[in-house]
C-alpha atoms as a PDB file:
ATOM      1  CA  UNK A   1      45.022   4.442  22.642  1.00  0.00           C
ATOM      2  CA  UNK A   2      44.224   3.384  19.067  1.00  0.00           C
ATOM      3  CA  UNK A   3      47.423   1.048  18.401  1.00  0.00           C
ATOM      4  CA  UNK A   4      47.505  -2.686  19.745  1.00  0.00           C
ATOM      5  CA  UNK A   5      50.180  -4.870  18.378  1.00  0.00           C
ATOM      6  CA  UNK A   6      48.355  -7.965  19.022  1.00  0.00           C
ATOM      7  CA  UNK A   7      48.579  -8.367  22.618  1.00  0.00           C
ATOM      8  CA  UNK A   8      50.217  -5.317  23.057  1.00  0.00           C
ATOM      9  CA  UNK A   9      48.979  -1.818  23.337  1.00  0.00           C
ATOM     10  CA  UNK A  10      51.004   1.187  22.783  1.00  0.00           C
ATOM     11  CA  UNK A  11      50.772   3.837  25.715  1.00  0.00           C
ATOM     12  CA  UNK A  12      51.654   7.541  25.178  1.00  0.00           C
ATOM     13  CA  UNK A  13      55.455   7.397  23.627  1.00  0.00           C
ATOM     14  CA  UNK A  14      57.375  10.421  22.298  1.00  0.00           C
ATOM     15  CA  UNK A  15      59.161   9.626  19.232  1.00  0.00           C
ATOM     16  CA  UNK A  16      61.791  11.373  17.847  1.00  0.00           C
ATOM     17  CA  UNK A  17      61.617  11.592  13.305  1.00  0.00           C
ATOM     18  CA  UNK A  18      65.507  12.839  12.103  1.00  0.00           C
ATOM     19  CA  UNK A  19      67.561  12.783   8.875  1.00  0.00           C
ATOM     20  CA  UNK A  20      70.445  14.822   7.735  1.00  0.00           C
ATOM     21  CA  UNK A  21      69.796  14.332   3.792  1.00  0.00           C
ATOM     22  CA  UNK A  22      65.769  13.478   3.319  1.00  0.00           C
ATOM     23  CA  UNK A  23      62.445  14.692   3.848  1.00  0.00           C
ATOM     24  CA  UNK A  24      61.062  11.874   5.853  1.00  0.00           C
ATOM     25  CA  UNK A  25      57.980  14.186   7.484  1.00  0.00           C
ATOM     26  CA  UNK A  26      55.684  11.965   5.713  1.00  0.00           C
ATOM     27  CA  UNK A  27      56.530   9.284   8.077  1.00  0.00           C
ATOM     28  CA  UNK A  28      55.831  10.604  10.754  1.00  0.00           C
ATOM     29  CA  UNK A  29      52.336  11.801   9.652  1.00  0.00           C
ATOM     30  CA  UNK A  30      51.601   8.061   8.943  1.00  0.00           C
ATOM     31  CA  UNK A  31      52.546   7.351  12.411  1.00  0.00           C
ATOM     32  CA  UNK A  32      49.894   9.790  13.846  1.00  0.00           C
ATOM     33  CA  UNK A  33      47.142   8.493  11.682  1.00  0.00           C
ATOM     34  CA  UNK A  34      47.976   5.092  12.610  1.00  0.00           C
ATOM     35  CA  UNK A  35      48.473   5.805  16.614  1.00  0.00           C
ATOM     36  CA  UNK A  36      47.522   9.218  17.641  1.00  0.00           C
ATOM     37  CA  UNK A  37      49.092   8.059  21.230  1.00  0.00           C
ATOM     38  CA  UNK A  38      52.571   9.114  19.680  1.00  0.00           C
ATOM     39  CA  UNK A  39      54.026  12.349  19.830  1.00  0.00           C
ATOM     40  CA  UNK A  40      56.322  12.888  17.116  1.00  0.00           C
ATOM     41  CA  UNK A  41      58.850  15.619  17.106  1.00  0.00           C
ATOM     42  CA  UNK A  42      61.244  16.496  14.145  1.00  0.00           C
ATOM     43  CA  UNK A  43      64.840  16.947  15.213  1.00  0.00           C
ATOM     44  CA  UNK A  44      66.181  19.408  16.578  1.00  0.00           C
ATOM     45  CA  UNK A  45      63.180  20.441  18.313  1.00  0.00           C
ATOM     46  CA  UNK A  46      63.727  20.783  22.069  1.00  0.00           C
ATOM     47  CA  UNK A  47      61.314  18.409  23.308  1.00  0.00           C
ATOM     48  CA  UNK A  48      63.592  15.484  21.576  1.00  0.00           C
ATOM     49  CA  UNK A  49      65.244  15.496  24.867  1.00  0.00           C
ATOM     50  CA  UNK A  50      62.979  13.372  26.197  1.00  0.00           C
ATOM     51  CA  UNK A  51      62.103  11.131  23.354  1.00  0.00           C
ATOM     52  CA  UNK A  52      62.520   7.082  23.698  1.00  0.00           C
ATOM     53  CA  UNK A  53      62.196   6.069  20.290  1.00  0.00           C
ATOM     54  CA  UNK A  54      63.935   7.695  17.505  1.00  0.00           C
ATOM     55  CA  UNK A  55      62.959   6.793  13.853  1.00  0.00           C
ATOM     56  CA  UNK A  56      65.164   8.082  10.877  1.00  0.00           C
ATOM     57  CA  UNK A  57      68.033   8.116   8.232  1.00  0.00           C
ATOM     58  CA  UNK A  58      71.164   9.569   7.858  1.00  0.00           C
ATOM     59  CA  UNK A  59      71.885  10.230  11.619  1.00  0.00           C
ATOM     60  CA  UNK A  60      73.149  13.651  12.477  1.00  0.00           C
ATOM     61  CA  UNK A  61      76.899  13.693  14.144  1.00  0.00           C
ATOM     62  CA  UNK A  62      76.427  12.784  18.032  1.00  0.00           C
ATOM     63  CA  UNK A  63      73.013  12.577  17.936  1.00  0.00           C
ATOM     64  CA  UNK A  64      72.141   9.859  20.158  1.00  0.00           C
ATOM     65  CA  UNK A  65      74.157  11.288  22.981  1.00  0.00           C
ATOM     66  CA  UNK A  66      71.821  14.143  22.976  1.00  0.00           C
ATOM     67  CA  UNK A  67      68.557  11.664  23.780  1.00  0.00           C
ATOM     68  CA  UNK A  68      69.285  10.389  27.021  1.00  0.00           C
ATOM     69  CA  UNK A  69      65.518   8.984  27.529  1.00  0.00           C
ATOM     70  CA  UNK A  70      66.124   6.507  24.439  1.00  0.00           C
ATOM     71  CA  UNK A  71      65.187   3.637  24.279  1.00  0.00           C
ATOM     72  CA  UNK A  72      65.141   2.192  20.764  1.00  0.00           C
ATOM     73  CA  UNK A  73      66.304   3.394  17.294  1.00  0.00           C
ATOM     74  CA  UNK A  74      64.585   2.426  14.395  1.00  0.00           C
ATOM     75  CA  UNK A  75      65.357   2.762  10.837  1.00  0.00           C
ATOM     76  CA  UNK A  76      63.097   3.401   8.323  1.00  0.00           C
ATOM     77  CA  UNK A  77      64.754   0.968   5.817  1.00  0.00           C
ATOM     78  CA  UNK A  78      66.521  -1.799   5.739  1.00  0.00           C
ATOM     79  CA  UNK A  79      69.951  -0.428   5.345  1.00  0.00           C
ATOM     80  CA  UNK A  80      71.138   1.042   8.815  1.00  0.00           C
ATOM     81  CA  UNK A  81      75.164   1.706   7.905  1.00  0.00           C
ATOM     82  CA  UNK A  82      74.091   5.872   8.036  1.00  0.00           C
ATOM     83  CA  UNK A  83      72.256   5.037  11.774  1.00  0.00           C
ATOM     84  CA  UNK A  84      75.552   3.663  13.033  1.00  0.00           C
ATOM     85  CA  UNK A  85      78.777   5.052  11.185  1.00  0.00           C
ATOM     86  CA  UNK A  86      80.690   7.291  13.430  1.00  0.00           C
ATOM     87  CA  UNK A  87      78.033   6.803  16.064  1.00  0.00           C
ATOM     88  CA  UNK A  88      77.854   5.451  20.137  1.00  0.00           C
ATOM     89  CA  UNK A  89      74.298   4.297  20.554  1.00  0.00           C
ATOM     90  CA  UNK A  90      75.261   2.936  24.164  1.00  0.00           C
ATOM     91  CA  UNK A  91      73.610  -0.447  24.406  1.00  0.00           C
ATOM     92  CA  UNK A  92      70.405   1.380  22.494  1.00  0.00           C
ATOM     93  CA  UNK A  93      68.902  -1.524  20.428  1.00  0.00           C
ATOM     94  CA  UNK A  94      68.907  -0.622  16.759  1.00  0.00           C
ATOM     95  CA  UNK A  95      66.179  -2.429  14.232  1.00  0.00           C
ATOM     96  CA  UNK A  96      65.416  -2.446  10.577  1.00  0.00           C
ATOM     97  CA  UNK A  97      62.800  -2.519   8.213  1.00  0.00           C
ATOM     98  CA  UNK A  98      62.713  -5.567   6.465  1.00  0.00           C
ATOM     99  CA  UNK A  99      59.728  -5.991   3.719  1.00  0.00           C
ATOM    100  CA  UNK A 100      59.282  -8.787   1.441  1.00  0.00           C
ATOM    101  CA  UNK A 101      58.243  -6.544  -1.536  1.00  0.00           C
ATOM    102  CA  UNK A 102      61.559  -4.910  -1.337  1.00  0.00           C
ATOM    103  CA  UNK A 103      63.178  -8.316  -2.860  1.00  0.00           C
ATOM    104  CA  UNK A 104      60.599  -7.474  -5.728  1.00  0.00           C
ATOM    105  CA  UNK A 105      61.897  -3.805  -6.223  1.00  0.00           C
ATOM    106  CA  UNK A 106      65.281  -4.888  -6.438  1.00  0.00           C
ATOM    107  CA  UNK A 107      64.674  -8.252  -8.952  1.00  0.00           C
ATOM    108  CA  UNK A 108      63.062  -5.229 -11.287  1.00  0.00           C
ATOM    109  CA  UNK A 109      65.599  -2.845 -11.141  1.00  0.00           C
ATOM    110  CA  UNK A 110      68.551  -5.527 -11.219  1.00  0.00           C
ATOM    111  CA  UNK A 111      67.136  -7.469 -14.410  1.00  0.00           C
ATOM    112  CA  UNK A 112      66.487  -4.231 -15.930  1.00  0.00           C
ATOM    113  CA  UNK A 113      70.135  -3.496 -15.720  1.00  0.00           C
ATOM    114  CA  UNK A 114      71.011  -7.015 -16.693  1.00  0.00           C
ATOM    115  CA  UNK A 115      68.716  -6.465 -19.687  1.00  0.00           C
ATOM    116  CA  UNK A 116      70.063  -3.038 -20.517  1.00  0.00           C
ATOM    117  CA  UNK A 117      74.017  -4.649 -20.959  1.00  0.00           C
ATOM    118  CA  UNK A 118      72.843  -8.177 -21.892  1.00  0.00           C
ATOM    119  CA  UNK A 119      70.574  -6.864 -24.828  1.00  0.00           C
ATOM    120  CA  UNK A 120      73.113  -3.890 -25.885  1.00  0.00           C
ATOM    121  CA  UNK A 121      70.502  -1.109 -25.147  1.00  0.00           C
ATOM    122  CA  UNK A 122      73.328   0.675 -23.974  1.00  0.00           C
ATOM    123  CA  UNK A 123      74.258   0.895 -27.619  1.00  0.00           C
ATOM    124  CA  UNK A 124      71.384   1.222 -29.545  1.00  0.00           C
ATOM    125  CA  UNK A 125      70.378   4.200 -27.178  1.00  0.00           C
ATOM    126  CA  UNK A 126      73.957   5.933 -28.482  1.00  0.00           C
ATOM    127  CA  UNK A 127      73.787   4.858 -32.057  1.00  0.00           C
ATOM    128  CA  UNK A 128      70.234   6.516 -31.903  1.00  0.00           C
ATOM    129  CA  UNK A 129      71.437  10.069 -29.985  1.00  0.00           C
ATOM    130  CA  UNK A 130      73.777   9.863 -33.370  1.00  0.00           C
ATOM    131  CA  UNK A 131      70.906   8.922 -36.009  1.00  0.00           C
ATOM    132  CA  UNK A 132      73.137   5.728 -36.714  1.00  0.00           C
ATOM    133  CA  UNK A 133      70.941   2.325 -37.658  1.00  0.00           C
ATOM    134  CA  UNK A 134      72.711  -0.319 -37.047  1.00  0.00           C
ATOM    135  CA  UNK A 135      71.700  -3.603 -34.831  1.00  0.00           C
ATOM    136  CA  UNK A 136      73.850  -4.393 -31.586  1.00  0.00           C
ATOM    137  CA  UNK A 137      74.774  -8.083 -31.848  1.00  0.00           C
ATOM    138  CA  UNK A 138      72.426 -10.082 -30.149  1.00  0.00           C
ATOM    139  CA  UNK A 139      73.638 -13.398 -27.670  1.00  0.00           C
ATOM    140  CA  UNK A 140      71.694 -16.098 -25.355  1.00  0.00           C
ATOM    141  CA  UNK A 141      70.645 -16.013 -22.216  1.00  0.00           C
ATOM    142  CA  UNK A 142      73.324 -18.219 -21.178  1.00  0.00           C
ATOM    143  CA  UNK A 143      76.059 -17.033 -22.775  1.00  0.00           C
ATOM    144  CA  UNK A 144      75.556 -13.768 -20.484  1.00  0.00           C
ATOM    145  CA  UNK A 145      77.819 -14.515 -16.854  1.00  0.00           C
ATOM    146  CA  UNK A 146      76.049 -12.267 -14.098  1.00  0.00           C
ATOM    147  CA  UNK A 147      77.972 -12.721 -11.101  1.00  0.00           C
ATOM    148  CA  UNK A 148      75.868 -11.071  -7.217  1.00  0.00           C
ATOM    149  CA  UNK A 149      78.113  -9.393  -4.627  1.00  0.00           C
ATOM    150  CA  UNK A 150      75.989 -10.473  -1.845  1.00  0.00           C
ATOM    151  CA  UNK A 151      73.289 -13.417  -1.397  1.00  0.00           C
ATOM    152  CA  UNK A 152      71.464 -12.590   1.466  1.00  0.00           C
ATOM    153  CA  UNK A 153      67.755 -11.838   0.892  1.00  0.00           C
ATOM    154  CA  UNK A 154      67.658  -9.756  -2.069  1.00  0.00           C
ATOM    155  CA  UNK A 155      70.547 -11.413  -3.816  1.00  0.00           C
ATOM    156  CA  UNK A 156      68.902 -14.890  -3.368  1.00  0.00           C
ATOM    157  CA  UNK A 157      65.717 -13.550  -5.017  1.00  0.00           C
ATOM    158  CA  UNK A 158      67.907 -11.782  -7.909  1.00  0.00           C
ATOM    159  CA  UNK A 159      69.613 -14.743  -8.343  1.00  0.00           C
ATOM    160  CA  UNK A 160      66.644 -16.911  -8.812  1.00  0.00           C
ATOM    161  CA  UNK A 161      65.001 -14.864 -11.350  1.00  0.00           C
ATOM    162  CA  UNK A 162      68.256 -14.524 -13.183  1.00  0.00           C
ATOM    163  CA  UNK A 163      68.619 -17.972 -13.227  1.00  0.00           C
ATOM    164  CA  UNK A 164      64.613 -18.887 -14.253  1.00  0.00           C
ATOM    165  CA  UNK A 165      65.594 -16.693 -17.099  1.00  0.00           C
ATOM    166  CA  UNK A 166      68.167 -18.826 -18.626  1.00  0.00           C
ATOM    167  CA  UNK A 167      71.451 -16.383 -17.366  1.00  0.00           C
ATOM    168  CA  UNK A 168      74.619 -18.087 -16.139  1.00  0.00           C
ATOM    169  CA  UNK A 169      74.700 -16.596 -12.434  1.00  0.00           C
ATOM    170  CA  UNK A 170      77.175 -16.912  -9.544  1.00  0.00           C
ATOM    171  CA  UNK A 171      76.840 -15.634  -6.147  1.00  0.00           C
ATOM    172  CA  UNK A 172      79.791 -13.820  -3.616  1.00  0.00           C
ATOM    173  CA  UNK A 173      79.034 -14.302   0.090  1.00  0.00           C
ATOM    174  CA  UNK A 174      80.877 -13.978   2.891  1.00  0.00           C
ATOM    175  CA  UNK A 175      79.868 -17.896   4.518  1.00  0.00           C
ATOM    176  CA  UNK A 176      79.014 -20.402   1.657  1.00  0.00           C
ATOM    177  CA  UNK A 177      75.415 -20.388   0.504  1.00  0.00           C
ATOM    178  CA  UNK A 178      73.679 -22.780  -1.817  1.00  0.00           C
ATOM    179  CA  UNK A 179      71.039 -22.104  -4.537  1.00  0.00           C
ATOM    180  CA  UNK A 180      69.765 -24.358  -6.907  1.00  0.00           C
ATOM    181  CA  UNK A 181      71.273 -23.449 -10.283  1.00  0.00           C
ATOM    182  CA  UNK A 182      74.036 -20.479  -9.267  1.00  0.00           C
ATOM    183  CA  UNK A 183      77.829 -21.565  -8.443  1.00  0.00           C
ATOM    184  CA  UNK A 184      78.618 -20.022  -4.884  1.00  0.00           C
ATOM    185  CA  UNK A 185      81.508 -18.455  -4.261  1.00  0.00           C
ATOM    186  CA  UNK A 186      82.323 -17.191  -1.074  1.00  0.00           C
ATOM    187  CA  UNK A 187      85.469 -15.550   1.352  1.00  0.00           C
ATOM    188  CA  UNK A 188      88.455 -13.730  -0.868  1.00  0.00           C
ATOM    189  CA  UNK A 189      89.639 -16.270  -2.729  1.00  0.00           C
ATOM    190  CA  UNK A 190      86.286 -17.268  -3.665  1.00  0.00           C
ATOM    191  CA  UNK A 191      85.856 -13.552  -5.230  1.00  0.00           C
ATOM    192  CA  UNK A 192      89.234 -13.704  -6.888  1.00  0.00           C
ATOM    193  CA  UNK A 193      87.765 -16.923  -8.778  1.00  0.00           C
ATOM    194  CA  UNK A 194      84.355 -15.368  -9.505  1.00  0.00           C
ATOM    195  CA  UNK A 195      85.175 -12.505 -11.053  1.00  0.00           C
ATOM    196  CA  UNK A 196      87.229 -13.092 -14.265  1.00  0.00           C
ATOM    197  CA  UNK A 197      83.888 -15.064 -14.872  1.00  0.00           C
ATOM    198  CA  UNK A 198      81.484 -12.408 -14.736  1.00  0.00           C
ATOM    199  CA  UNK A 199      80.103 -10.232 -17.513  1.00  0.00           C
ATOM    200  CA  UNK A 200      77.814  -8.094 -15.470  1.00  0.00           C
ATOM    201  CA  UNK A 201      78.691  -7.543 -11.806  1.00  0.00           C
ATOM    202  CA  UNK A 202      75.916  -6.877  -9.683  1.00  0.00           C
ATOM    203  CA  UNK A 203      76.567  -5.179  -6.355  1.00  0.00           C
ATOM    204  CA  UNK A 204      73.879  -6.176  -3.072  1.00  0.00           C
ATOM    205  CA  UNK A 205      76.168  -6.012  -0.215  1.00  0.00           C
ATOM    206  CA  UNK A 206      75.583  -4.152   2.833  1.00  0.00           C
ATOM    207  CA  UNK A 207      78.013  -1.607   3.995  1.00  0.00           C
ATOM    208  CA  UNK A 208      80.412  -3.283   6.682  1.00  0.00           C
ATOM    209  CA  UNK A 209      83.623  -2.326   7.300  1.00  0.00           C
ATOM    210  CA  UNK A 210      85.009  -5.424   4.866  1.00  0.00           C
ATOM    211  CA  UNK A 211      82.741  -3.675   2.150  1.00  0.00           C
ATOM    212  CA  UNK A 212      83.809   0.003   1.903  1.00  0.00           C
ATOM    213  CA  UNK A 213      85.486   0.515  -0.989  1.00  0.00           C
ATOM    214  CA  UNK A 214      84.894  -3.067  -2.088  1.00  0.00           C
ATOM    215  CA  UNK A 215      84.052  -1.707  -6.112  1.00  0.00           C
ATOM    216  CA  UNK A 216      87.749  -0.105  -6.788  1.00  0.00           C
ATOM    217  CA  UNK A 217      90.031  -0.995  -9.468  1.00  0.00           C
ATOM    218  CA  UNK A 218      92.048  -4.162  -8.179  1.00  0.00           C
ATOM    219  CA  UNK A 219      88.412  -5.533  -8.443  1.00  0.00           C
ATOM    220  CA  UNK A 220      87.388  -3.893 -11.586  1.00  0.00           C
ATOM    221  CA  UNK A 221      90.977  -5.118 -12.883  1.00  0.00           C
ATOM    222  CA  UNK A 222      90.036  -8.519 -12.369  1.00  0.00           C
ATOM    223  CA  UNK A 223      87.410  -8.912 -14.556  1.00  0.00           C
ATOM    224  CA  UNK A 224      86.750  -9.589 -18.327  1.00  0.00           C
ATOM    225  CA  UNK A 225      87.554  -6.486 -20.446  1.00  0.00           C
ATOM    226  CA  UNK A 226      83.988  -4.922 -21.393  1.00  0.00           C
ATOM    227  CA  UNK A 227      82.571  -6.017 -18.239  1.00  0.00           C
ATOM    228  CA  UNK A 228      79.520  -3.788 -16.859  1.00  0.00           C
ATOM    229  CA  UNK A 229      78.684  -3.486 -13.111  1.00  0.00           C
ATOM    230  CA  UNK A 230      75.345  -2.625 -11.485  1.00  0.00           C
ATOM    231  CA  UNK A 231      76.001  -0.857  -8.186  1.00  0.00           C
ATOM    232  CA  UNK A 232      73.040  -0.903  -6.364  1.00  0.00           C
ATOM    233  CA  UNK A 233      74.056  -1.733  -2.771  1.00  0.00           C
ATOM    234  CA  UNK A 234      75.713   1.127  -0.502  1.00  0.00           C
ATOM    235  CA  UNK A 235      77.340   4.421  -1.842  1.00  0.00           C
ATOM    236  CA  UNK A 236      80.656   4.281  -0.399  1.00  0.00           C
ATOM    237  CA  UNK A 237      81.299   0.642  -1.023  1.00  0.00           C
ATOM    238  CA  UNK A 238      82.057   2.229  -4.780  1.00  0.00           C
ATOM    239  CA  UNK A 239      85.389   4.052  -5.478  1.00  0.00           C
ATOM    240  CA  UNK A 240      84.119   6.739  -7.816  1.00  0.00           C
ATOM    241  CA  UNK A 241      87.625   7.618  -9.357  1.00  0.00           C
ATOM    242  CA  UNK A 242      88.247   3.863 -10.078  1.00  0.00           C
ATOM    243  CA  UNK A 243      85.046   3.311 -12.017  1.00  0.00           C
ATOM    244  CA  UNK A 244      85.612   6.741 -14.163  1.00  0.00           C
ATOM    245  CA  UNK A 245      89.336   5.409 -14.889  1.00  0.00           C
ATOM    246  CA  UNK A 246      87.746   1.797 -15.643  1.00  0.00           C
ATOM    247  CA  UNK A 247      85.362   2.738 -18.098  1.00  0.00           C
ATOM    248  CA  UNK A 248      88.027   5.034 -19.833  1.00  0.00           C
ATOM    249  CA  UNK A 249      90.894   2.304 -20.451  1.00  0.00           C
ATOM    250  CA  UNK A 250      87.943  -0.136 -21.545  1.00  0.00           C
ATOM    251  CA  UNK A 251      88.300  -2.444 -18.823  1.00  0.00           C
ATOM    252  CA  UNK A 252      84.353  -1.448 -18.247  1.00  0.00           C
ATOM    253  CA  UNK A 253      81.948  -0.905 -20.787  1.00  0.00           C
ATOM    254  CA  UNK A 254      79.107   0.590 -18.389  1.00  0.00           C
ATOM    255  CA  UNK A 255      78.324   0.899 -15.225  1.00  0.00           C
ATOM    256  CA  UNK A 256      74.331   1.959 -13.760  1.00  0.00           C
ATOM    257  CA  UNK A 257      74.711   3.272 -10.366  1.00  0.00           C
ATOM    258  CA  UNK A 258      72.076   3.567  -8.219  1.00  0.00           C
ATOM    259  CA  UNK A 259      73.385   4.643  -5.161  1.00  0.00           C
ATOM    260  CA  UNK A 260      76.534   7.372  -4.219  1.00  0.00           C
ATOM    261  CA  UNK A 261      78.716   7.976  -0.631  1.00  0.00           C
ATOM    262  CA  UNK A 262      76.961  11.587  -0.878  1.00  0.00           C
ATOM    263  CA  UNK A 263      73.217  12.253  -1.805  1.00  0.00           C
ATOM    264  CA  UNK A 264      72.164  13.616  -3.678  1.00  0.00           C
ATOM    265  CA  UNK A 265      74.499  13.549  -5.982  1.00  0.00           C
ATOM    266  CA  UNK A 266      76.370  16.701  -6.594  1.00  0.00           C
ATOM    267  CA  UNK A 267      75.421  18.692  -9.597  1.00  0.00           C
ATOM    268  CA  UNK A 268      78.816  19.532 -10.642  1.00  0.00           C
ATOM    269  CA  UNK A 269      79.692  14.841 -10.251  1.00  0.00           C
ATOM    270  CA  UNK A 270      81.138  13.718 -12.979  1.00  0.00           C
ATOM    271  CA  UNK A 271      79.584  10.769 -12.765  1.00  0.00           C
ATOM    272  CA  UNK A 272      76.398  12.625 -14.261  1.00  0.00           C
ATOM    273  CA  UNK A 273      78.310  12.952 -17.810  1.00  0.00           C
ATOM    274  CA  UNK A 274      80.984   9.921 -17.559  1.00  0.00           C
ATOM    275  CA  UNK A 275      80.333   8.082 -20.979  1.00  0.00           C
ATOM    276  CA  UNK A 276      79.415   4.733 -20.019  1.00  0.00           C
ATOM    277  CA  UNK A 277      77.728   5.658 -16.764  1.00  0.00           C
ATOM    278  CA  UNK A 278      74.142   5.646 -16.200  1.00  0.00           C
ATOM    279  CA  UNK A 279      72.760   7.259 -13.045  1.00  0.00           C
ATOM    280  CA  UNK A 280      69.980   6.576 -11.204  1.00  0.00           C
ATOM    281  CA  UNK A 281      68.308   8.859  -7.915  1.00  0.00           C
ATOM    282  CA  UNK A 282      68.268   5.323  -5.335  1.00  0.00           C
ATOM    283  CA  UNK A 283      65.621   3.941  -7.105  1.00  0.00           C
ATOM    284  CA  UNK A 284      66.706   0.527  -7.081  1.00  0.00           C
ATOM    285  CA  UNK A 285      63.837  -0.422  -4.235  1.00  0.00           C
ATOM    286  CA  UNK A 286      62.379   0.846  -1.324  1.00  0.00           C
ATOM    287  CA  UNK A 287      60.136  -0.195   1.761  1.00  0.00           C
ATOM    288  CA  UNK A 288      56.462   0.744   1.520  1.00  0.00           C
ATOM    289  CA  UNK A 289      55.190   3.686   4.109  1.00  0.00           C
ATOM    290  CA  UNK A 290      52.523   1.134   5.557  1.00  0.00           C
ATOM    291  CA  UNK A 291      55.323  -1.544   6.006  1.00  0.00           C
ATOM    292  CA  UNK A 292      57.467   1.090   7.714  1.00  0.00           C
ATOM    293  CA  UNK A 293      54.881   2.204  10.360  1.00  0.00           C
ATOM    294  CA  UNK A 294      53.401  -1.409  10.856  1.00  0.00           C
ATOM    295  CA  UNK A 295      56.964  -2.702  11.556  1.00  0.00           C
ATOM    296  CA  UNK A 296      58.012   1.093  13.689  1.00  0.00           C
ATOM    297  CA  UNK A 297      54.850   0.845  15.714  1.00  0.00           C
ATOM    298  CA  UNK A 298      54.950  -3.332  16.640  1.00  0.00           C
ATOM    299  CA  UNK A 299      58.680  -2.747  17.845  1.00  0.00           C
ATOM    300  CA  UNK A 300      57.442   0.171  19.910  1.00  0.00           C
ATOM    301  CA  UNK A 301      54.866  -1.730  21.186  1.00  0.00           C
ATOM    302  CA  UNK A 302      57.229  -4.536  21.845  1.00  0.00           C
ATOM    303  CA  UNK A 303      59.984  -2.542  23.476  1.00  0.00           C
ATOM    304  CA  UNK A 304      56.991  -1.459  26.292  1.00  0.00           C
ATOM    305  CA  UNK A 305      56.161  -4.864  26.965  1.00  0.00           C
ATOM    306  CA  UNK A 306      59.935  -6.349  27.292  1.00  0.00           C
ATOM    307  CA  UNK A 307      59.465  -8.483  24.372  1.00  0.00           C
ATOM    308  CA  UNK A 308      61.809  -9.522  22.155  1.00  0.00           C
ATOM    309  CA  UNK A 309      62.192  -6.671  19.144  1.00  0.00           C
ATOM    310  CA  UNK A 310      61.932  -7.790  15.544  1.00  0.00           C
ATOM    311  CA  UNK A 311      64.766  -7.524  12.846  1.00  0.00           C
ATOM    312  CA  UNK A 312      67.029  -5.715  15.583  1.00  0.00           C
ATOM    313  CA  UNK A 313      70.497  -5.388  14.243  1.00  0.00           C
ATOM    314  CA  UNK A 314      73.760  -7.056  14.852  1.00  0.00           C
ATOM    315  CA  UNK A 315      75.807  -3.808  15.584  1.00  0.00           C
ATOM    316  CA  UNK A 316      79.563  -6.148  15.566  1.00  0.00           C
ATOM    317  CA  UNK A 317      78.421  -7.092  11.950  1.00  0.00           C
ATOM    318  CA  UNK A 318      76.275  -3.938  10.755  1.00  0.00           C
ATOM    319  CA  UNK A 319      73.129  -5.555   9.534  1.00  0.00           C
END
């Protein structure tokens, strides 16, 4: 055995690697390297019969039913709505990936957006595809209202960097949180109140059943004319149709969209030529291989010695 999670040590384990919609073999080659005691198997190999850890994304239909030695499923993200939707894990425990860096990912790729509206790149980057010089008009900091669906980790570290950099920010939740410098809005009547005051709407919710759908146009109506959104949180928490019909009546002026309900997205979308609409392949942020496998491994190493697993998941409310 080469794996000890601190008092722990891992004994022989077969583990289980699946995923409908990614190549996520490199995983599991990290997880030999780092504990040759493990024998992975890729789904839908017949020895996953016996398997009591599976690791993945983007569960197959019915999956879990066919592992009746399980014992844990672990994502290899943070997001685990594709581990559960449609699915009967029966009591398995279910636990996430939860790395600090990601918060740094996703302050990058949300003030880049924030940036991209704020400063009018968005137009200078059309006025150049048409050999036009002419300067965007150029506002403060503050003038610019950025209102966050969603102030749990990630929107808490968006919001503070936001905020350092001079931008008006609000924050959605669903319970009441407080941040130094950001008015908090929370439950529906709190988002009814938050949103005519928002410039640039920046999506971080997980998907729960309260938040599919969440980005159609009753919300889109409700804010300022020439708002922009920046959909980074889940893909089906976005009503495709409503954005396109948004952006075309001018109640948008852009939307960048990181993240779609089917991936990758379709080459014949629309979304890839909507004016207005910048795509992006779920680049937003994402958890590093050696944070994956040190998490994967000290949960499997946990679940053997009856301890308590870490960043296990709260199936009634999805994250």
């Amino acid at each position: 055995m080469s794996m000890t999670n601190a008092l722990n040590p891992i004994p022989s384990t077969r583990v289980v690697l699946f995923s409908r919609s990614a190549d996520i073999g490199y995983i599991g080659e990290a997880l030999r390297a780092a504990c040759p005691v493990l024998d992975v198997v890729r789904w839908p190999d017949p020895a996953c019969a016996s398997a009591e850890v599976a690791i993945g994304w983007d569960a197959p239909p019915g999956i879990y039913q066919q592992l009746p030695a399980l014992k844990l499923v672990h994502s290899i993200a943070a997001g685990v709505d594709n581990l559960i939707e449609g699915q009967d894990l029966q009591g398995v425990p279910l636990c996430r990936v939860v790395d600090p860096r990601l918060a740094e990912g996703m302050v990058q790729y949300v003030l880049w957006g924030v940036l991209h509206f704020h400063r009018q790149f968005d137009a200078a980057i059309r006025n150049q595809a048409r050999q036009v010089w002419q300067r965007p008009v150029q506002t403060r900091a503050a003038s610019c209202r950025v209102g966050l669906l969603g102030m749990g980790e990630l929107g808490a570290a968006v919001a503070r960097q936001l905020t350092a950099l001079g931008y008006s920010v609000s924050g959605w939740s669903r319970t009441p949180k407080h941040l130094p410098g950001v008015k908090g809005f929370h439950a529906e009547e709190g988002l009814d109140a938050m949103l005519p005051e928002t410039d640039i709407l920046v999506c971080l919710l997980p998907l729960t059943p309260a938040t599919q759908g969440i980005l159609n146009g009753r919300l889109f109506d409700r804010l300022p004319e020439g708002a922009c959104l920046i959909q980074c949180g889940r893909g089906r928490q976005l009503v495709e149709s409503d954005l396109r019909a948004a952006l075309e009546s001018g109640r948008l002026r852009g939307a960048l969209v990181d993240v779609f309900e089917r991936e990758p997205l379709d080459e014949q979308s629309p979304l890839w030529t909507a004016p207005g609409v910048w795509v992006t392949p779920h680049m937003a942020t994402m958890a590093d291989t050696a944070t994956v496998v040190e998490q994967v491994l000290g949960n499997i190493a946990r679940l053997h010695a009856r301890q308590p697993l870490l960043n296990q998941v709260d199936l009634a409310r999805g994250y």
